[in-house]
Protein backbone atom coordinates (compact mmCIF):
# COMPACT_ATOMS: atom_id res chain seq x y z
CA UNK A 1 36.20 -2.49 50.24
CA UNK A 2 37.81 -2.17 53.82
CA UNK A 3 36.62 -4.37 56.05
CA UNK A 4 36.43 -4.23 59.86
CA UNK A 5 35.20 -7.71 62.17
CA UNK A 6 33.69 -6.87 65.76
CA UNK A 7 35.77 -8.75 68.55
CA UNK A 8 35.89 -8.97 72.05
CA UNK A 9 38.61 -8.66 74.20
CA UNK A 10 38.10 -12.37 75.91
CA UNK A 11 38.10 -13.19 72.49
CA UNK A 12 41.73 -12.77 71.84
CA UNK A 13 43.04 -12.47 75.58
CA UNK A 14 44.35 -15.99 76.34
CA UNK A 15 44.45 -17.44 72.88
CA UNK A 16 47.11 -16.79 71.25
CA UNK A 17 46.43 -17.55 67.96
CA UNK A 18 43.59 -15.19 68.13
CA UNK A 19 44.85 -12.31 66.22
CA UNK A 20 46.34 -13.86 63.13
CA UNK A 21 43.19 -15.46 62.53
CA UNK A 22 41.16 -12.67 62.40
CA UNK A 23 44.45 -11.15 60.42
CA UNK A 24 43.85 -13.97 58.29
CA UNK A 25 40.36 -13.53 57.04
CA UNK A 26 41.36 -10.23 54.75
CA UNK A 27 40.39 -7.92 57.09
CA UNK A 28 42.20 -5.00 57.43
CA UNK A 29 40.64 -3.19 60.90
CA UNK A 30 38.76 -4.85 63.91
CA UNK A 31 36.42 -2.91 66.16
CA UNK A 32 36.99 -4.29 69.45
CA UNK A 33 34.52 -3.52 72.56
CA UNK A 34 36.13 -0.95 75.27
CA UNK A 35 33.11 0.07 76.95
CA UNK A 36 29.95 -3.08 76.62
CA UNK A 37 26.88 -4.18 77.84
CA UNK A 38 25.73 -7.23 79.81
CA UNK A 39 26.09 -10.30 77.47
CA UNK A 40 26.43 -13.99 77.57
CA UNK A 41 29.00 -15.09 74.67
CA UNK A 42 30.05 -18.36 72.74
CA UNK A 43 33.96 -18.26 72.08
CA UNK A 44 34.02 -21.50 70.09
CA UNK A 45 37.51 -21.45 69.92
CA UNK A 46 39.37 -20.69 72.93
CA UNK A 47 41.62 -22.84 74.70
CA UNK A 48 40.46 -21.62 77.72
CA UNK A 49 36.57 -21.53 78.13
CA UNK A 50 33.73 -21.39 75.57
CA UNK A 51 31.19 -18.85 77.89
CA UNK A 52 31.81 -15.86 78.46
CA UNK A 53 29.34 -14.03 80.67
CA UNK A 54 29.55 -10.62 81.25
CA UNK A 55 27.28 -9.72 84.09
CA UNK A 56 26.43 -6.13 83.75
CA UNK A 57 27.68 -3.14 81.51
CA UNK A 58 30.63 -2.23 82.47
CA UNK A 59 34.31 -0.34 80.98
CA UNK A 60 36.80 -2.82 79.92
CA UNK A 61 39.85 -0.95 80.57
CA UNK A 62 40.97 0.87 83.90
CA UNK A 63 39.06 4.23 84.06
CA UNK A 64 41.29 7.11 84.91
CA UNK A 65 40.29 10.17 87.66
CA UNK A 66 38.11 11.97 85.72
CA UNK A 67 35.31 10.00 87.35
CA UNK A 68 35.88 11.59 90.62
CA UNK A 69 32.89 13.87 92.01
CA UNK A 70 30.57 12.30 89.44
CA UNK A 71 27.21 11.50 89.94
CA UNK A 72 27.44 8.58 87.70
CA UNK A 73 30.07 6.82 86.62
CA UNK A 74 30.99 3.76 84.68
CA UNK A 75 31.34 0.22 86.21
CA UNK A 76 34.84 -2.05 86.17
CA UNK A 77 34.03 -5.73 84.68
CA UNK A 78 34.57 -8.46 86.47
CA UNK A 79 36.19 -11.66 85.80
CA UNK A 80 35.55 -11.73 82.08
CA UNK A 81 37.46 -8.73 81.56
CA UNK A 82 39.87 -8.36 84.39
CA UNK A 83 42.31 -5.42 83.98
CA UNK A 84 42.93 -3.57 80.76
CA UNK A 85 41.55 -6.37 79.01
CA UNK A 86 40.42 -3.77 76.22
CA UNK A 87 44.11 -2.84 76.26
CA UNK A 88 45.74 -6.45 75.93
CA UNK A 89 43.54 -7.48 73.37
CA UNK A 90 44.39 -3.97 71.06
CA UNK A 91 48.39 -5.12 71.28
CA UNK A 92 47.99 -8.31 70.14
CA UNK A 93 45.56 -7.19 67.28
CA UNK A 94 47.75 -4.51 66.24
CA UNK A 95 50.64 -6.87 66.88
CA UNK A 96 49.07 -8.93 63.81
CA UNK A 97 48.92 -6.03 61.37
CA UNK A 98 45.34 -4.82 62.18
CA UNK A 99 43.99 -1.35 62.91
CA UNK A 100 42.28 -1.35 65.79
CA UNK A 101 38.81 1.09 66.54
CA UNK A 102 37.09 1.20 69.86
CA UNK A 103 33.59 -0.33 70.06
CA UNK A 104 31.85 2.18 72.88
CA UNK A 105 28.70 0.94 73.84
CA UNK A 106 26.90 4.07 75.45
CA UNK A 107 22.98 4.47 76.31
CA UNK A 108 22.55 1.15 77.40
CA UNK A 109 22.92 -0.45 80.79
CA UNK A 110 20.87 -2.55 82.90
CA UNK A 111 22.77 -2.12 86.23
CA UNK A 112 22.38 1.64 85.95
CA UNK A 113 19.17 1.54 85.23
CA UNK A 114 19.03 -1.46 88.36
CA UNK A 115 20.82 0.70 90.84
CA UNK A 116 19.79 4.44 89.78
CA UNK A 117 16.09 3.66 88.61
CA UNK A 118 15.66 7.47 88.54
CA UNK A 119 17.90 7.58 85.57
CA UNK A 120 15.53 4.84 83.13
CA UNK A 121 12.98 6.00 80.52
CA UNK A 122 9.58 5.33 81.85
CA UNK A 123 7.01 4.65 79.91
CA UNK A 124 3.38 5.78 79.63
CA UNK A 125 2.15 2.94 82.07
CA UNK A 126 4.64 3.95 84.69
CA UNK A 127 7.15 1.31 83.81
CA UNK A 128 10.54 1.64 83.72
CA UNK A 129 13.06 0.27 81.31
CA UNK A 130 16.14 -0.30 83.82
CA UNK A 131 18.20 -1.63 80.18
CA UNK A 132 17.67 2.12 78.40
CA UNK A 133 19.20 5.67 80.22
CA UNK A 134 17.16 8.64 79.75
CA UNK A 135 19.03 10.51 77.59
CA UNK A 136 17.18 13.16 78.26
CA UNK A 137 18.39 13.98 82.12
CA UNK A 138 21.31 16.48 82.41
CA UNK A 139 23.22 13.78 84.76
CA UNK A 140 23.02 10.73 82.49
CA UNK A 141 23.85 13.30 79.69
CA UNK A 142 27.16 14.31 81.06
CA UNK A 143 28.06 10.70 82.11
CA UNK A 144 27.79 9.27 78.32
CA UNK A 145 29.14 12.09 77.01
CA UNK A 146 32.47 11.88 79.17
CA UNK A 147 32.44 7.41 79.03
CA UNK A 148 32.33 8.25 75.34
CA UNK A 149 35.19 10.32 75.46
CA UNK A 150 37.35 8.18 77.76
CA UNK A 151 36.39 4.43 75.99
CA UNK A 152 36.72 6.20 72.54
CA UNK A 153 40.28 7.37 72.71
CA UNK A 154 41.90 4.39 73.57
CA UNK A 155 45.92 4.50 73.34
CA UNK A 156 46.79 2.93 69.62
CA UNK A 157 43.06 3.39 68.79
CA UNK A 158 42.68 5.09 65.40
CA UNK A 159 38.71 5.39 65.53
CA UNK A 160 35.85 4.20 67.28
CA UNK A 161 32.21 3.68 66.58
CA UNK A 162 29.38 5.21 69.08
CA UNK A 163 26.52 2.52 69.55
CA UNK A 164 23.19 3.56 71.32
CA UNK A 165 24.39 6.84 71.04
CA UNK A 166 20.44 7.92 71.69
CA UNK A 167 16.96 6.83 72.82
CA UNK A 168 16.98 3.31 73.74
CA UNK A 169 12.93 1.71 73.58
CA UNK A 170 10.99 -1.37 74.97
CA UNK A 171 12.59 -3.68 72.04
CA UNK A 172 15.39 -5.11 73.99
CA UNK A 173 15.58 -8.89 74.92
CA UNK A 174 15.70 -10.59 78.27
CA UNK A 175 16.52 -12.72 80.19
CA UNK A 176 13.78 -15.51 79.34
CA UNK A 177 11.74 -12.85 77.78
CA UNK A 178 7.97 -12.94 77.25
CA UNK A 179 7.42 -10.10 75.58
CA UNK A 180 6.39 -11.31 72.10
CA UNK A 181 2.81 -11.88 72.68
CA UNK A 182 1.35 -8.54 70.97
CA UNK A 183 3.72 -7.88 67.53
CA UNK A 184 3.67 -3.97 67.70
CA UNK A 185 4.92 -2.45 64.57
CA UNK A 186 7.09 0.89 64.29
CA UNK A 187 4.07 2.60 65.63
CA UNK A 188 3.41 1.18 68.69
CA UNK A 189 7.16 0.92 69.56
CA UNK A 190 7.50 4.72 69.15
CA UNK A 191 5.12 5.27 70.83
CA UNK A 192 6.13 2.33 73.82
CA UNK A 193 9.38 4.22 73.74
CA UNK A 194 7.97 7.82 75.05
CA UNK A 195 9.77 8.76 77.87
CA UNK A 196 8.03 10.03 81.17
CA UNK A 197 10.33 10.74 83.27
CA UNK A 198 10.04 14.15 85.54
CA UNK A 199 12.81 15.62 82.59
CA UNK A 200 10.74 14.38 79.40
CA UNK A 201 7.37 15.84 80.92
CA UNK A 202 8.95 18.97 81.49
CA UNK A 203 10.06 18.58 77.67
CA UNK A 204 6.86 17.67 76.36
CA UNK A 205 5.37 21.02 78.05
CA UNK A 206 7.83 22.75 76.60
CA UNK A 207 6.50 21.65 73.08
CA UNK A 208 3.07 22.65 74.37
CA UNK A 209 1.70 19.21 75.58
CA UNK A 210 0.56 18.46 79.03
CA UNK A 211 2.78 15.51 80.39
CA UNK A 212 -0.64 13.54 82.03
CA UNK A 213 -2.76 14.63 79.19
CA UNK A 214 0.34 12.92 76.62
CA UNK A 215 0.43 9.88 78.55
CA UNK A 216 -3.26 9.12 78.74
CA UNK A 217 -3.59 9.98 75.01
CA UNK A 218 -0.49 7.23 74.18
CA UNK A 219 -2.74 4.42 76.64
CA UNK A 220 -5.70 5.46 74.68
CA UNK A 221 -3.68 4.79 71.46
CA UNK A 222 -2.15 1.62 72.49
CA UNK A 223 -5.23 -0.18 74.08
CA UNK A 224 -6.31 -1.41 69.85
CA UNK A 225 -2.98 -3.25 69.74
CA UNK A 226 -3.30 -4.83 72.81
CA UNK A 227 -6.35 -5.96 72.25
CA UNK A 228 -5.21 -7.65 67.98
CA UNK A 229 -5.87 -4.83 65.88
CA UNK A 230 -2.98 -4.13 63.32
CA UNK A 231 -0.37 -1.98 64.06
CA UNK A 232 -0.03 0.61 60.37
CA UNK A 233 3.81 1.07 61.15
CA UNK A 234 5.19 4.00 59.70
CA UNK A 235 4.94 7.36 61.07
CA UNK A 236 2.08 7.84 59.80
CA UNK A 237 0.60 5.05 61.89
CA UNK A 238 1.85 7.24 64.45
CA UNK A 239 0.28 9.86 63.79
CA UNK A 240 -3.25 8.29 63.01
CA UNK A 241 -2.82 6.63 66.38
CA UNK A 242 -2.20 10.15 68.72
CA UNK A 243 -2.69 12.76 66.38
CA UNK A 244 -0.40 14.48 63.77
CA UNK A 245 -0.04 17.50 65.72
CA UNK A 246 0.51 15.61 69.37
CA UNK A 247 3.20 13.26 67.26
CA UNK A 248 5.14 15.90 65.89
CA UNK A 249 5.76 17.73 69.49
CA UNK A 250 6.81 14.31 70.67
CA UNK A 251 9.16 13.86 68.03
CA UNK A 252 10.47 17.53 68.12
CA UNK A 253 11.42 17.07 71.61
CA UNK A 254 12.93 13.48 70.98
CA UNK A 255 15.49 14.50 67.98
CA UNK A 256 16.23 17.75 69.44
CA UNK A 257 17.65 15.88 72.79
CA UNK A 258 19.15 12.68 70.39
CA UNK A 259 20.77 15.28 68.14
CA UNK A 260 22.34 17.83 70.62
CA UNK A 261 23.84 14.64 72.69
CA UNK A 262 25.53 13.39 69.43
CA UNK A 263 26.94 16.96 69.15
CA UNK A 264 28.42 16.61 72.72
CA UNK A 265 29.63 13.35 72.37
CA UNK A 266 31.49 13.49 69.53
CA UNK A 267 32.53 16.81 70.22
CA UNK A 268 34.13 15.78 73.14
CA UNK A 269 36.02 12.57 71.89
CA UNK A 270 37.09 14.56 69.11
CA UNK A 271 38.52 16.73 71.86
CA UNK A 272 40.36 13.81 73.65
CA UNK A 273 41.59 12.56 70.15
CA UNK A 274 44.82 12.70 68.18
CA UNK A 275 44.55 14.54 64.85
CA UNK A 276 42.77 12.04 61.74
CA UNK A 277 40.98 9.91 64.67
CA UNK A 278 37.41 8.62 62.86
CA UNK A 279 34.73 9.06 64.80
CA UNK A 280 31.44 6.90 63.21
CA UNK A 281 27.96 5.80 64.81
CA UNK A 282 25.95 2.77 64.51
CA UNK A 283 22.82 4.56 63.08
CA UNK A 284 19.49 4.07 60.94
CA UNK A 285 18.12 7.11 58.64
CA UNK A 286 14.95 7.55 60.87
CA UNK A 287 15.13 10.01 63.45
CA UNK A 288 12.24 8.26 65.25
CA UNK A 289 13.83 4.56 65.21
CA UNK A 290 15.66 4.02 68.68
CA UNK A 291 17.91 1.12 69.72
CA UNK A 292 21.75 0.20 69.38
CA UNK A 293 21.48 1.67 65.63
CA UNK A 294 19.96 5.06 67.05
CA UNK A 295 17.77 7.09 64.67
CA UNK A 296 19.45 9.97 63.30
CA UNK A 297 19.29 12.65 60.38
CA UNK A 298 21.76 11.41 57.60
CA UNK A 299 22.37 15.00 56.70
CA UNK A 300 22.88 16.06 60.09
CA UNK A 301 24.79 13.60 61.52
CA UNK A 302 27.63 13.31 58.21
CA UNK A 303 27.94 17.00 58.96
CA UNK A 304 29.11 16.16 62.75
CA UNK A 305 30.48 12.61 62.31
CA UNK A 306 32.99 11.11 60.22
CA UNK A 307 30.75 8.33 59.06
CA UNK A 308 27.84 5.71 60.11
CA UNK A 309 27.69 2.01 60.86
CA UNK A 310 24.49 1.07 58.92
CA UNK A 311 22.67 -2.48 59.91
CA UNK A 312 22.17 -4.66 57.08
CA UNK A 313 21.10 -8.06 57.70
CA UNK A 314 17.72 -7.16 56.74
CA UNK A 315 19.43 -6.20 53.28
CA UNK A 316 20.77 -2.59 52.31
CA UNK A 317 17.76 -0.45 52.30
CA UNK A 318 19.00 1.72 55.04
CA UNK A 319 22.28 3.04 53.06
CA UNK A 320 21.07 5.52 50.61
CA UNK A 321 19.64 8.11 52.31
CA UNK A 322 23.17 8.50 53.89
CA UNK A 323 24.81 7.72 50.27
CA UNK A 324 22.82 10.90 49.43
CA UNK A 325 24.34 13.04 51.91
CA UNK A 326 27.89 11.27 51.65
CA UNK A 327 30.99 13.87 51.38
CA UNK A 328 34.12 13.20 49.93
CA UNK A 329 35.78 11.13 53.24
CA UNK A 330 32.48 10.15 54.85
CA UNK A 331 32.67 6.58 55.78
CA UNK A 332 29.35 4.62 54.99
CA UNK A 333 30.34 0.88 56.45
CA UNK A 334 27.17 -1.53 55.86
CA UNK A 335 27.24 -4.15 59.11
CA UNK A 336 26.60 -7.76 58.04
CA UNK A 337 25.57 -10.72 60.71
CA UNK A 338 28.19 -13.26 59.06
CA UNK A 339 27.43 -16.13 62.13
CA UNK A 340 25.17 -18.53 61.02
CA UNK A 341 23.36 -19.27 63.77
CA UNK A 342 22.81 -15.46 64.54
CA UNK A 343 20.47 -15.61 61.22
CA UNK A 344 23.32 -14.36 59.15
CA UNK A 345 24.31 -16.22 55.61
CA UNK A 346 27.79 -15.85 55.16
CA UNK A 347 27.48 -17.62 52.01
CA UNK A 348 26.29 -14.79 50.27
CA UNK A 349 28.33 -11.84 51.79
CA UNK A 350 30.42 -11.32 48.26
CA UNK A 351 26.56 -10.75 46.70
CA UNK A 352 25.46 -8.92 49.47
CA UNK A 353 28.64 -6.52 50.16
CA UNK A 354 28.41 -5.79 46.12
CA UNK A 355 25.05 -5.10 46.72
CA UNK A 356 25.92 -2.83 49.29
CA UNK A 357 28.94 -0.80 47.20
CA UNK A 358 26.45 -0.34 44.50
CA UNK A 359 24.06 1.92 46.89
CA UNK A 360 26.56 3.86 48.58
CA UNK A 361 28.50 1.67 50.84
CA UNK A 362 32.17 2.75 51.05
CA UNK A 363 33.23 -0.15 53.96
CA UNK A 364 31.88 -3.34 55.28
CA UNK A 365 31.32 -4.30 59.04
CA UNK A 366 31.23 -7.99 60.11
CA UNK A 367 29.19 -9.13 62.85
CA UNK A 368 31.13 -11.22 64.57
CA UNK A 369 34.67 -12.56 64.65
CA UNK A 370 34.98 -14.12 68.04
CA UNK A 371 31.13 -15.55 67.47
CA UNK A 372 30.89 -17.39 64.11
CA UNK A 373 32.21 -21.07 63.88
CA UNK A 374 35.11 -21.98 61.97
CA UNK A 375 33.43 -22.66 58.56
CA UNK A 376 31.63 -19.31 59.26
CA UNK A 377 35.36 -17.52 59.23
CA UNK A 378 36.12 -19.98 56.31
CA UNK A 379 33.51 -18.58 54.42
CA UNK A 380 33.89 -15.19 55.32
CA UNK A 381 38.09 -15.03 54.04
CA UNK A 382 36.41 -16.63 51.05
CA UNK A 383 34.23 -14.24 50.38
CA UNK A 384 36.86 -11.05 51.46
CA UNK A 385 39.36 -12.72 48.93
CA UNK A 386 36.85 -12.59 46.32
CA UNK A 387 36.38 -8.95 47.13
């Protein structure tokens, strides 16, 4: 199975015996951040530093003058990814024999959401979630759509993979976060995730819901879990907490926005590409599920994208409903945490990757080079070889 490790460029820039060791675990591809969010990283091994801390989302390459007149627009890093450090990594990987995809990280950024608050989902209490872009609102629409475009088609770039390419919810950490104190299940995320923004209400009465009458309902809903009882999960604990015909208007609205962006996006980098560029997206077989891995429709989004990044470190459930829809060159790469102290196992990555082939997995995704100690990457070329 082809295998592709996730890397940062401050992994490889200024060590320059970066690149052949990630050549040297057996992986053919790496799928190196261009455009990231705000992160504080362990590089274990470089000669130079071993924190990285990247401040705020930001591009991590020069942007070019399509930005100019634009409402929004995407932020230069600063001192942990000075330059084209996107750029200077990709040469030195490619240098080493890899291919190289872009890693475009899109509906998610704190400092937007900081600086712009008008642009955050806002949730039935009034609160906003400055981490998580409305992707709802025609502006922050046409801003991911064009960053996707621009970080995706990097030059030497054969692919890329779209993460957050949808509705981003309350499950995001923190900075010393405290949020852990109720355990709400995939019910009372959903519905913590409802946007109420002035463009979602309009949305919602669209679907034939008043906006105040919506939010009061979702409070109503929520005040059980707040107060211990059990949270169902499912969507039908969704719709047993607001109603099966309130739920489905919610969700109607929801996809309809998630899927039409996707369409744009990739649409657009497709657009910017050369011809046999892969476009895939981190994604989860759920339409309602939001996060990095965005909810999507496995039959709708293989018939727009070239493939899906699936998350697997909870195991391999999540691949066959897009193994079901797979066409001849879709791409179905199952993403395994392979750094030990990240809760992954690398120890049983040949198991789990066979595991993963056998329900419809056609590549493997490694979670992450630059991150896992050196008997981590010992254990992962072990594994690769065995493979």
């Amino acid at each position: 199975m082809r295998a592709s490790a996730f890397v940062y460029p401050w992994d490889v820039n200024g060590d320059p015996e970066a690149a052949q060791r990630i050549a040297g675990l057996g992986v053919r591809q790496v799928t190196l951040a261009a455009a990231y969010h705000s992160t504080r990283a362990l590089t274990p091994r470089h000669p130079r530093h071993r924190i990285v801390t990247a401040e705020h989302a930001a591009v991590l390459y020069p942007t070019d003058a399509r930005w100019e007149g634009h409402e929004i627009r995407p932020y230069a890093a600063g001192d942990w990814a000075p330059g084209d450090a996107y750029g200077e990594a990709a040469q030195a990987l490619a240098d080493a024999g890899l291919d190289v995809h872009t890693w475009v990280v899109l509906a998610h950024n704190s400092r937007l959401g900081a600086e712009r608050p008008d642009t955050s989902v806002v949730n039935a209490y009034g609160d906003r979630y400055p981490w998580a872009p409305c992707i709802a609102q025609p502006a922050t629409r046409a801003y991911l759509v064009e960053l996707a475009a621009e970080a995706a088609v990097r030059p030497g770039a054969s692919g890329t993979e779209l993460e957050s390419l949808g509705w981003y919810g309350l499950q995001h950490l923190h900075a010393h976060d405290k949020t852990g104190g109720v355990a709400l299940g995939e019910a009372g995320t959903y519905l913590m995730g409802l946007c109420f923004c002035p463009y979602c209400r309009e949305g919602y009465g669209e679907q034939g819901l008043d906006a105040d009458e919506l939010a009061a309902g979702v409070r109503d809903a929520l005040e059980p879990l707040w107060r211990g009882a059990p949270d169902d999960g499912g969507w039908a604990g969704v719709e047993k907490l607001l109603g099966e015909a309130t739920a489905a208007a919610t969700r109607a609205w929801r996809d309809e926005r998630a899927r039409t962006l996707q369409e744009e996006a990739v649409r657009a980098v497709r657009a910017a590409a050369p011809e046999g560029f892969q476009v895939l997206l981190h994604a989860d077989p759920v339409t309602y599920h939001v996060g990095a891995n965005v909810g999507v429709d496995p039959a709708h989004i293989l018939s727009v994208a070239d493939g899906v990044v699936v998350p697997c470190a909870g195991g391999p459930d999540l691949l066959p409903p897009f193994a079901e829809q797979r066409h001849q060159k879709t791409v179905i790469a199952a993403n395994f945490t392979v750094v030990s102290g990240m809760g992954g196992n690398p120890t049983t990555l040949t198991a789990n990757a066979t595991r993963a082939r056998d329900l419809g997995a056609t590549q493997l995704r490694l979670y992450h080079a630059g991150l896992a100690s050196d008997e981590d990457l010992s254990l992962v070329g072990e594994a690769l070889a065995r493979l």
